[in-house]
C-alpha atoms as a PDB file:
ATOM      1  CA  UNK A   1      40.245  28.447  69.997  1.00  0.00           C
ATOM      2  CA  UNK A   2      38.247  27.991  66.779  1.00  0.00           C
ATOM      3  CA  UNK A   3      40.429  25.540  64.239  1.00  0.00           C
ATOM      4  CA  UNK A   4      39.012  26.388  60.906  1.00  0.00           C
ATOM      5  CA  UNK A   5      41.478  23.456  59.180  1.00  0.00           C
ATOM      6  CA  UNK A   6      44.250  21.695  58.621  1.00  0.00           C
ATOM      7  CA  UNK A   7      47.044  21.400  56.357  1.00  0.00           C
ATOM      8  CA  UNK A   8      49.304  17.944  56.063  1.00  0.00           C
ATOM      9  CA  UNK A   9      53.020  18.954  55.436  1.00  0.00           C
ATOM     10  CA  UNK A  10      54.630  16.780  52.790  1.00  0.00           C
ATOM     11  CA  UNK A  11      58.683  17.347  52.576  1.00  0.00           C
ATOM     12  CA  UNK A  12      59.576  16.290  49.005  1.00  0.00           C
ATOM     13  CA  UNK A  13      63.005  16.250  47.028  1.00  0.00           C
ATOM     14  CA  UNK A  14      61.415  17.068  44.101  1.00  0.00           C
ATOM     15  CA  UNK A  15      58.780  19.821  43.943  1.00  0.00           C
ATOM     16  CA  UNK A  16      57.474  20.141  40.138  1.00  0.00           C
ATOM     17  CA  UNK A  17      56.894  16.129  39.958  1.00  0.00           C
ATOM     18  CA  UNK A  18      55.085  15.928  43.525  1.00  0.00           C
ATOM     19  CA  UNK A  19      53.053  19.064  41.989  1.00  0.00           C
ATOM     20  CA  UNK A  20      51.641  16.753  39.796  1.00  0.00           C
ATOM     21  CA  UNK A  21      51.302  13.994  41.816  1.00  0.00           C
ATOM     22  CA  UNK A  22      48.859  16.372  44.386  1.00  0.00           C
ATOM     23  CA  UNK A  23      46.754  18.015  41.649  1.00  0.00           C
ATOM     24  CA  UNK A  24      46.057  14.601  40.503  1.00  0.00           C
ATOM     25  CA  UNK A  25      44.719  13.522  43.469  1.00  0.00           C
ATOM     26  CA  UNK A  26      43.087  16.686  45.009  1.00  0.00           C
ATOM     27  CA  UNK A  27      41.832  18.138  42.034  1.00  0.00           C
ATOM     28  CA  UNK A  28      43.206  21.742  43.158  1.00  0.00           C
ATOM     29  CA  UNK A  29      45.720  23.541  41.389  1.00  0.00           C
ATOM     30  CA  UNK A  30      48.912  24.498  43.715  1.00  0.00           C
ATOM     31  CA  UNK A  31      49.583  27.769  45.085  1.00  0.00           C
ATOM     32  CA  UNK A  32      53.439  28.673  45.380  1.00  0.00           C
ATOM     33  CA  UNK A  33      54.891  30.875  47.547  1.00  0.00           C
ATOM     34  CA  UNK A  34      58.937  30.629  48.739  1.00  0.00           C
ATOM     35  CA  UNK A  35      59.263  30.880  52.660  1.00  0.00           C
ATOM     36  CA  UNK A  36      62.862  31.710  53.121  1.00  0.00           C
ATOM     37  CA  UNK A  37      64.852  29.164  51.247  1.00  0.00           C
ATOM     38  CA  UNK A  38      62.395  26.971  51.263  1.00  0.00           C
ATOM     39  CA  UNK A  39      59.928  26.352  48.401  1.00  0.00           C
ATOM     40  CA  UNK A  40      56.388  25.348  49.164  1.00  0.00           C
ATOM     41  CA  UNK A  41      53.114  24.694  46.963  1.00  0.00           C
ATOM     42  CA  UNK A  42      50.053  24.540  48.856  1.00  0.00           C
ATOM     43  CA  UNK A  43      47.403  21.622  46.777  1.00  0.00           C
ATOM     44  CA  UNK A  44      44.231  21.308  48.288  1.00  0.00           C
ATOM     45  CA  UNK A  45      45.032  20.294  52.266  1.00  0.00           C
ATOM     46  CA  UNK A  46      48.624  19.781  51.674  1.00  0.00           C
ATOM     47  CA  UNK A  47      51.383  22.084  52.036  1.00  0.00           C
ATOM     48  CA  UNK A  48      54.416  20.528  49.493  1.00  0.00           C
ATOM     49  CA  UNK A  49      57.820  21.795  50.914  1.00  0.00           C
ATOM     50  CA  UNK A  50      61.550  21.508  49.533  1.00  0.00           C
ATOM     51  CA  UNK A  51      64.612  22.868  50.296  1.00  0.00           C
ATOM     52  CA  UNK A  52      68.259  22.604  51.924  1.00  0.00           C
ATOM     53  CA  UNK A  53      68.139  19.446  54.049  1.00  0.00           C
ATOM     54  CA  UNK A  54      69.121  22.499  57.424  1.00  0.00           C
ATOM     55  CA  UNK A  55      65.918  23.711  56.979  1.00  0.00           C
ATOM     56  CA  UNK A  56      63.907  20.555  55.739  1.00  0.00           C
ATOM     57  CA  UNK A  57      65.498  18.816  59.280  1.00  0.00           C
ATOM     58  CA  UNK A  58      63.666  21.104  60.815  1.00  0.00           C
ATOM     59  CA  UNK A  59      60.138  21.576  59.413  1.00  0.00           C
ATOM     60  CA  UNK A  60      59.717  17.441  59.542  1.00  0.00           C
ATOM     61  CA  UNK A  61      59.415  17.586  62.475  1.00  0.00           C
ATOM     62  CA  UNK A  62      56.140  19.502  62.616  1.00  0.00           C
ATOM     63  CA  UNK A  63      53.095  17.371  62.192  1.00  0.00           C
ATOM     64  CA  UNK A  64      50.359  19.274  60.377  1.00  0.00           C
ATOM     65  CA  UNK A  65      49.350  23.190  59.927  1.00  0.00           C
ATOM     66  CA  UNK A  66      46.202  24.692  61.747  1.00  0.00           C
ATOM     67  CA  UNK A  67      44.128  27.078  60.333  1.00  0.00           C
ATOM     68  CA  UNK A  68      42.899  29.295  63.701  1.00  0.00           C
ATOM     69  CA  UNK A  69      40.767  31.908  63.875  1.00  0.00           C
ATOM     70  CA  UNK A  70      43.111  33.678  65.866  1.00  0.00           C
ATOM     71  CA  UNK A  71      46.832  33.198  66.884  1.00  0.00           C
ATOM     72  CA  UNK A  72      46.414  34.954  70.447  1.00  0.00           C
ATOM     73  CA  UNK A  73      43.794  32.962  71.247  1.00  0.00           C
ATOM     74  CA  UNK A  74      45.466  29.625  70.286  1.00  0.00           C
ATOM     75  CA  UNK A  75      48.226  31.099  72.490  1.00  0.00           C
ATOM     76  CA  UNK A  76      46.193  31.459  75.407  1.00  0.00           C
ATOM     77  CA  UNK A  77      44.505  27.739  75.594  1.00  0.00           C
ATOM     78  CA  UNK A  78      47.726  25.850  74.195  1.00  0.00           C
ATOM     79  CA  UNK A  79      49.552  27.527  77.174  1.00  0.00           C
ATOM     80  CA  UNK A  80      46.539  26.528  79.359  1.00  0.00           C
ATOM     81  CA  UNK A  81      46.809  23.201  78.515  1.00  0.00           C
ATOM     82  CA  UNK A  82      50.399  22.897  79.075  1.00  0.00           C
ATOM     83  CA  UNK A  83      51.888  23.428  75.881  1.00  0.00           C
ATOM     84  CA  UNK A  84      54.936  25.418  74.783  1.00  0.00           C
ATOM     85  CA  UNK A  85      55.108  28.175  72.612  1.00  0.00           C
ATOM     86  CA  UNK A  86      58.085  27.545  70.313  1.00  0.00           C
ATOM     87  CA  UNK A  87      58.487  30.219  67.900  1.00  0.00           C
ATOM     88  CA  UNK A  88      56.746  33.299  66.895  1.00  0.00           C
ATOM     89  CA  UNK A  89      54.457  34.466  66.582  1.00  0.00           C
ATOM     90  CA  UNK A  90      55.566  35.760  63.520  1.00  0.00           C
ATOM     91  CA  UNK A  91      54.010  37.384  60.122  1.00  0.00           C
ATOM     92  CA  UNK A  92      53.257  34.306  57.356  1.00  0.00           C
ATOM     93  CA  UNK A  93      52.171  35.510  53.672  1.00  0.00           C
ATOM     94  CA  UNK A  94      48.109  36.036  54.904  1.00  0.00           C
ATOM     95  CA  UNK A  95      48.639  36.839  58.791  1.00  0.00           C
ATOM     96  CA  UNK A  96      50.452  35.491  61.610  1.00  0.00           C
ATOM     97  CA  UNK A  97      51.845  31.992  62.389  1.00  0.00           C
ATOM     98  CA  UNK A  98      53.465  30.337  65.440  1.00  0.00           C
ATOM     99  CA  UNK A  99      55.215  27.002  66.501  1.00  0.00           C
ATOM    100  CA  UNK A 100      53.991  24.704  69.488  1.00  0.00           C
ATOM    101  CA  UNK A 101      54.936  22.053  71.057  1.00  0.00           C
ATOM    102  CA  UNK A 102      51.877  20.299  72.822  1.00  0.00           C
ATOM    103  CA  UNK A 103      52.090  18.698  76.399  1.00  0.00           C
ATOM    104  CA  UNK A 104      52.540  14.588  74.544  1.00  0.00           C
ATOM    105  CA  UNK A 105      55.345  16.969  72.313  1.00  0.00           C
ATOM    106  CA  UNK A 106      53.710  16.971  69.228  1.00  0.00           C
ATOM    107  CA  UNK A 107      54.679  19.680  67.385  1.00  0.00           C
ATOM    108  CA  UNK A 108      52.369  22.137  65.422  1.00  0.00           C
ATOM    109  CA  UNK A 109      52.166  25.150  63.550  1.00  0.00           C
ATOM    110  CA  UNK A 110      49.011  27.133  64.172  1.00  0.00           C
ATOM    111  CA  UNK A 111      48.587  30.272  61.209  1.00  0.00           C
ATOM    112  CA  UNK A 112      45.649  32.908  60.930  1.00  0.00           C
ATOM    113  CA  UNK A 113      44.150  35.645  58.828  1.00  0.00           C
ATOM    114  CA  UNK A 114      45.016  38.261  60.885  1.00  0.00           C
ATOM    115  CA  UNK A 115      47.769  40.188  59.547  1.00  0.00           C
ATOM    116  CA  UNK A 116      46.551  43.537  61.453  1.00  0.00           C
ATOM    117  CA  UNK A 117      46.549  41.964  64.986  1.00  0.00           C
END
């Protein structure tokens, strides 16, 4: 699979003044979009997230967010590896995006460009 990047996932309480805090230090402006009922604000390589604690409970416990050329493919070698498929995949805002859990269970969400596929 070819990664193209990755994404740090911050959970904050407070979205506007962690904003600030990331444009300060990465020198890119945020880009929100709401996923669900959760808010999230992607600044440079980190994707800001808040929301009701059911749903935060959840997304903490995903370490980072890969950029893949393609989702299939990702499928294909995380199951070869030994890894789980947890959810999706599914349509995200610019293509597709899935849930894994890897064989040490590390858990990470792998997202493409691919919305036609």
């Amino acid at each position: 699979m070819d990664i193209l990047g990755t994404s740090l996932r911050v959970c904050v309480d407070d979205m506007d003044s962690a904003i600030a805090v990331y444009e300060k230090l990465t020198g890119a402006e945020a880009v929100r979009f709401q996923r669900g009922p959760v808010a999230v604000a992607a600044v440079g390589c980190f994707f800001l997230m808040s929301g009701p604690e059911s749903e935060m409970s959840i997304l903490r416990k995903i370490t980072a967010t890969i950029a893949v050329k393609d989702v299939d493919e990702a499928i294909a070698d995380l199951t070869a590896v030994g890894g789980q498929i947890v959810a999706g995949p599914l349509p995200a805002p610019v293509g597709r995006t899935l849930v894994a859990r890897h064989p040490d269970g590390s858990i990470f969400e792998y997202v493409d460009r691919n919305p036609t596929a």
